[in-house]
C-alpha atoms as a PDB file:
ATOM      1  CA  UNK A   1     -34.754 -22.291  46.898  1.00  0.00           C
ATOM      2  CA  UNK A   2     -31.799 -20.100  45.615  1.00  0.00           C
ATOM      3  CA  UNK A   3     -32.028 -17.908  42.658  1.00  0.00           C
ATOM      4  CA  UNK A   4     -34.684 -19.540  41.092  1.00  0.00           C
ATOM      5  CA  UNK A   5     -37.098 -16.884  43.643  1.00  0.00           C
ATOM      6  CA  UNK A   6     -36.537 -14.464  41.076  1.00  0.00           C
ATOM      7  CA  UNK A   7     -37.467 -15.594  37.687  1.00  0.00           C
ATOM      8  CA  UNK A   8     -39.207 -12.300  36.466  1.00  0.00           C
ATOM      9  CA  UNK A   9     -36.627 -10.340  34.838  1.00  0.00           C
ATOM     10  CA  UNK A  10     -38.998  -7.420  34.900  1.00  0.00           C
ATOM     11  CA  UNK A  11     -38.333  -7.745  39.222  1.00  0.00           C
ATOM     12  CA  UNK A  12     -36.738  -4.844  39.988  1.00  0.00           C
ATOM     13  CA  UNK A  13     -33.022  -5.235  40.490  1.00  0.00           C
ATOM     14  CA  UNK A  14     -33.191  -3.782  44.427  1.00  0.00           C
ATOM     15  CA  UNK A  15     -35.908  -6.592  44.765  1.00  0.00           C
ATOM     16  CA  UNK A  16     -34.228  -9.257  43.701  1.00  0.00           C
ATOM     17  CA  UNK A  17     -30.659  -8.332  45.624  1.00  0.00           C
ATOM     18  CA  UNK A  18     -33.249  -8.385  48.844  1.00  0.00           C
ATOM     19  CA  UNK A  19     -34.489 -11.728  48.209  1.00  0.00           C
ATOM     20  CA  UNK A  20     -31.129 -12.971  48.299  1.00  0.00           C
ATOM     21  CA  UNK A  21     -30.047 -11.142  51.940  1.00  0.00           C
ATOM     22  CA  UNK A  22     -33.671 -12.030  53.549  1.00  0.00           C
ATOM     23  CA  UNK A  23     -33.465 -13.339  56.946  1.00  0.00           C
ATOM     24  CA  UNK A  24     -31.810 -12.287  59.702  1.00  0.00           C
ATOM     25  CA  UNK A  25     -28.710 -13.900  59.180  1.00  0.00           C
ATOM     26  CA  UNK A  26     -27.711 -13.647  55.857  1.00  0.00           C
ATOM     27  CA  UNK A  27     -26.035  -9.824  56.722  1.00  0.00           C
ATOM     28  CA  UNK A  28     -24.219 -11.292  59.433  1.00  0.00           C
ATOM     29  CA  UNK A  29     -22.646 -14.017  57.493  1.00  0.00           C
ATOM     30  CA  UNK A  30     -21.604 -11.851  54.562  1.00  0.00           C
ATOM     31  CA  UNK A  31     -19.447  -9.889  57.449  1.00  0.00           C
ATOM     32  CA  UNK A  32     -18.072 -12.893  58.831  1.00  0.00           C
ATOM     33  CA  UNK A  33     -16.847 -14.538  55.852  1.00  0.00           C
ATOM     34  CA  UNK A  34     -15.192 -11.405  54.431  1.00  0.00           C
ATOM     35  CA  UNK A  35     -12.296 -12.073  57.389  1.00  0.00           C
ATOM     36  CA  UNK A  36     -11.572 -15.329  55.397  1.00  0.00           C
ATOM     37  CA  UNK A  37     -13.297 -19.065  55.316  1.00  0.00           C
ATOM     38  CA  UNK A  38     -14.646 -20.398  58.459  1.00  0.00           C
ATOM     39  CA  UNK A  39     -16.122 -23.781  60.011  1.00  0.00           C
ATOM     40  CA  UNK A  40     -19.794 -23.303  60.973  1.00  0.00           C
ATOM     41  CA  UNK A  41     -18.861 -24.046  64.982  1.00  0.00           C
ATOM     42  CA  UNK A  42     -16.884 -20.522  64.625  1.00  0.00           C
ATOM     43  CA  UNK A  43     -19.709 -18.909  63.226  1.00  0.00           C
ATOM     44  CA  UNK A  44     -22.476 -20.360  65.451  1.00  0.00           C
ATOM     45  CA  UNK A  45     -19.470 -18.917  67.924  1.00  0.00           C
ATOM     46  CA  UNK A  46     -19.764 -15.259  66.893  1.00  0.00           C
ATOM     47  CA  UNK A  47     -23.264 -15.006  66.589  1.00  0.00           C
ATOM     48  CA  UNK A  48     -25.090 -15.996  69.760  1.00  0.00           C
ATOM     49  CA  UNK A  49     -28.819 -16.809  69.476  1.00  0.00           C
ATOM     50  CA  UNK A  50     -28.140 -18.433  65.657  1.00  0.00           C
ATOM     51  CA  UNK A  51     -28.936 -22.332  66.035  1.00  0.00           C
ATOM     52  CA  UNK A  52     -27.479 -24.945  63.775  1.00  0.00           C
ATOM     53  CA  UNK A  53     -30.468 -25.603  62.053  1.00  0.00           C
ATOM     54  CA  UNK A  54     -31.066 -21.756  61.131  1.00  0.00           C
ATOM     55  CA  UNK A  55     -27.351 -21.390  60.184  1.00  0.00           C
ATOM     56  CA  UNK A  56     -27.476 -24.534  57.852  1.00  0.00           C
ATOM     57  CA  UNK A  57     -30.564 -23.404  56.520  1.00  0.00           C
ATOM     58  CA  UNK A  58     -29.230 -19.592  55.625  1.00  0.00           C
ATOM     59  CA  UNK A  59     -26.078 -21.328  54.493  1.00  0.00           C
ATOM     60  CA  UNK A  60     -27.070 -23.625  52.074  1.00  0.00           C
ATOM     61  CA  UNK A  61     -29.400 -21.180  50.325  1.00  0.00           C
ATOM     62  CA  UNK A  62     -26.214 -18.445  50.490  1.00  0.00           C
ATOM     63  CA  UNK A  63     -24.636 -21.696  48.620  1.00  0.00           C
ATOM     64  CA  UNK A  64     -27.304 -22.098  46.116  1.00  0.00           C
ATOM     65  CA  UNK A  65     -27.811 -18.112  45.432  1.00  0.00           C
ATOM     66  CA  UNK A  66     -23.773 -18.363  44.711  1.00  0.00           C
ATOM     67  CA  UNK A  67     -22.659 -15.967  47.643  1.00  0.00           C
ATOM     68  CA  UNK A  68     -20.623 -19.287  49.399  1.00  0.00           C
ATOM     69  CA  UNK A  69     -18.449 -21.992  48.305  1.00  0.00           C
ATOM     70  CA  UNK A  70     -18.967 -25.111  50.771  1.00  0.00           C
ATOM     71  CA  UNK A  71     -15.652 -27.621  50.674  1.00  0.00           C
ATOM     72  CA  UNK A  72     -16.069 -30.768  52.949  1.00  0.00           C
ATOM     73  CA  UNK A  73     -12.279 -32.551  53.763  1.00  0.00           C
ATOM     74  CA  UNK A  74     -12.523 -35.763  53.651  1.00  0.00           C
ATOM     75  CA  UNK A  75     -11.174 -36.716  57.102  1.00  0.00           C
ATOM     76  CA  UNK A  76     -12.732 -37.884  60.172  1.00  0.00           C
ATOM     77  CA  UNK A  77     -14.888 -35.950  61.154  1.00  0.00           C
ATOM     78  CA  UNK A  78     -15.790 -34.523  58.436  1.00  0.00           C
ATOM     79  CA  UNK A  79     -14.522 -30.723  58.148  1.00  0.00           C
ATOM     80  CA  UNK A  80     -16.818 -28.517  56.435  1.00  0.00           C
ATOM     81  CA  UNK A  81     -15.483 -25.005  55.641  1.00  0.00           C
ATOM     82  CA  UNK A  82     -17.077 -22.084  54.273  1.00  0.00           C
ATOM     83  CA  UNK A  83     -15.729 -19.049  52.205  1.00  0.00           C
ATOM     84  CA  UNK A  84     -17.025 -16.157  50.063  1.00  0.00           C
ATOM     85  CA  UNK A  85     -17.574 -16.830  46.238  1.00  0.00           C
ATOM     86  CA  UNK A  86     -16.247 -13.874  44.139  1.00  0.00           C
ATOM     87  CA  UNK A  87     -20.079 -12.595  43.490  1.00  0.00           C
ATOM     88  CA  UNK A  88     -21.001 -13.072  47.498  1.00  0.00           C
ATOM     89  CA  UNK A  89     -17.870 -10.686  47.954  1.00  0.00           C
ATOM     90  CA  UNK A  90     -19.257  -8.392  45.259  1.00  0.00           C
ATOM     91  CA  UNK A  91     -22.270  -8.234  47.254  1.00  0.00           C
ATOM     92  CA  UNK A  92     -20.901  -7.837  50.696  1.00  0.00           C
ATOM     93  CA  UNK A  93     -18.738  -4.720  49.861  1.00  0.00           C
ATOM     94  CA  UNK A  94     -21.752  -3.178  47.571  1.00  0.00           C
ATOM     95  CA  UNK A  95     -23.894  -3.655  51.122  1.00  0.00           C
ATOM     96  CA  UNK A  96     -20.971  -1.788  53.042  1.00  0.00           C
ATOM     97  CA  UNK A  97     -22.714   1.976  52.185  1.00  0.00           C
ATOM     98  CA  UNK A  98     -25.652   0.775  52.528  1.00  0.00           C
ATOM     99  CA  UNK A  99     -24.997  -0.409  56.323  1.00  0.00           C
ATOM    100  CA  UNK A 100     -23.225   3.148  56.630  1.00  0.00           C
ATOM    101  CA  UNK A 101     -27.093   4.970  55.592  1.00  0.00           C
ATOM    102  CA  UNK A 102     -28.616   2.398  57.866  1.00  0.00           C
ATOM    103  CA  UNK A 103     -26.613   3.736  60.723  1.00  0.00           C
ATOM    104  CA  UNK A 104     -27.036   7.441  59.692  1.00  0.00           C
ATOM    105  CA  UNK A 105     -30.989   6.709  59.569  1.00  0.00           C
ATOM    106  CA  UNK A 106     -30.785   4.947  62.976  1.00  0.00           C
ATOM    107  CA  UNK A 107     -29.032   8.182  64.322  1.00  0.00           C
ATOM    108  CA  UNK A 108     -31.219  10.329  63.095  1.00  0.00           C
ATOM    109  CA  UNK A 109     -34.029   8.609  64.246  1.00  0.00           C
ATOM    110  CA  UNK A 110     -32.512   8.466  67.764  1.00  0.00           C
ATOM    111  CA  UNK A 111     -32.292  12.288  67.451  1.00  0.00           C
ATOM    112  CA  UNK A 112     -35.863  13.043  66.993  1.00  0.00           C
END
């Protein structure tokens, strides 16, 4: 599916950066990838309660909305890596202040 979800280009721009992050995975990755490329067995790792199937899935549309590069080595087994595209970067540090109001709104929720 990638970016193709979004062919209106009267969609509101906050819509369209949502459809890209949907799920509740997507985030997560974005986080872990900013530390530098990783093999999918040390992200499945870090995030307990992600299958393979799910991660594959959120992976491979992260890889066709252009937020991850996917390089296989050609040895056996095959070693897949995965790593942050300049524009999935973009997007993870442009989600950074938005986490930070998330956690203020949590807070202040807490406190009422």
């Amino acid at each position: 599916m990638g970016c193709a979800r979004v062919l209106d280009m009267n969609t509101c721009g906050v819509t369209a950066a949502i459809t890209v992050i949907d799920g509740k995975w997507k985030t997560s990755l974005l986080w872990l990838l900013e530390a530098g490329p990783q093999r999918p067995g040390e992200l499945r790792r870090q995030l307990p309660g992600l299958s393979e199937k799910v991660l594959t899935q959120a992976l491979r549309s992260m890889e066709a909305d252009g937020l991850v590069h996917r390089e296989v080595h050609d040895v056996l087994p095959l070693k897949t890596v995965y790593s942050l595209t300049a524009f999935g970067r973009e997007l993870s540090e442009l989600l950074a202040p938005l986490s930070d109001w998330g956690h203020r709104h949590m807070e202040k929720q807490a406190a009422s």
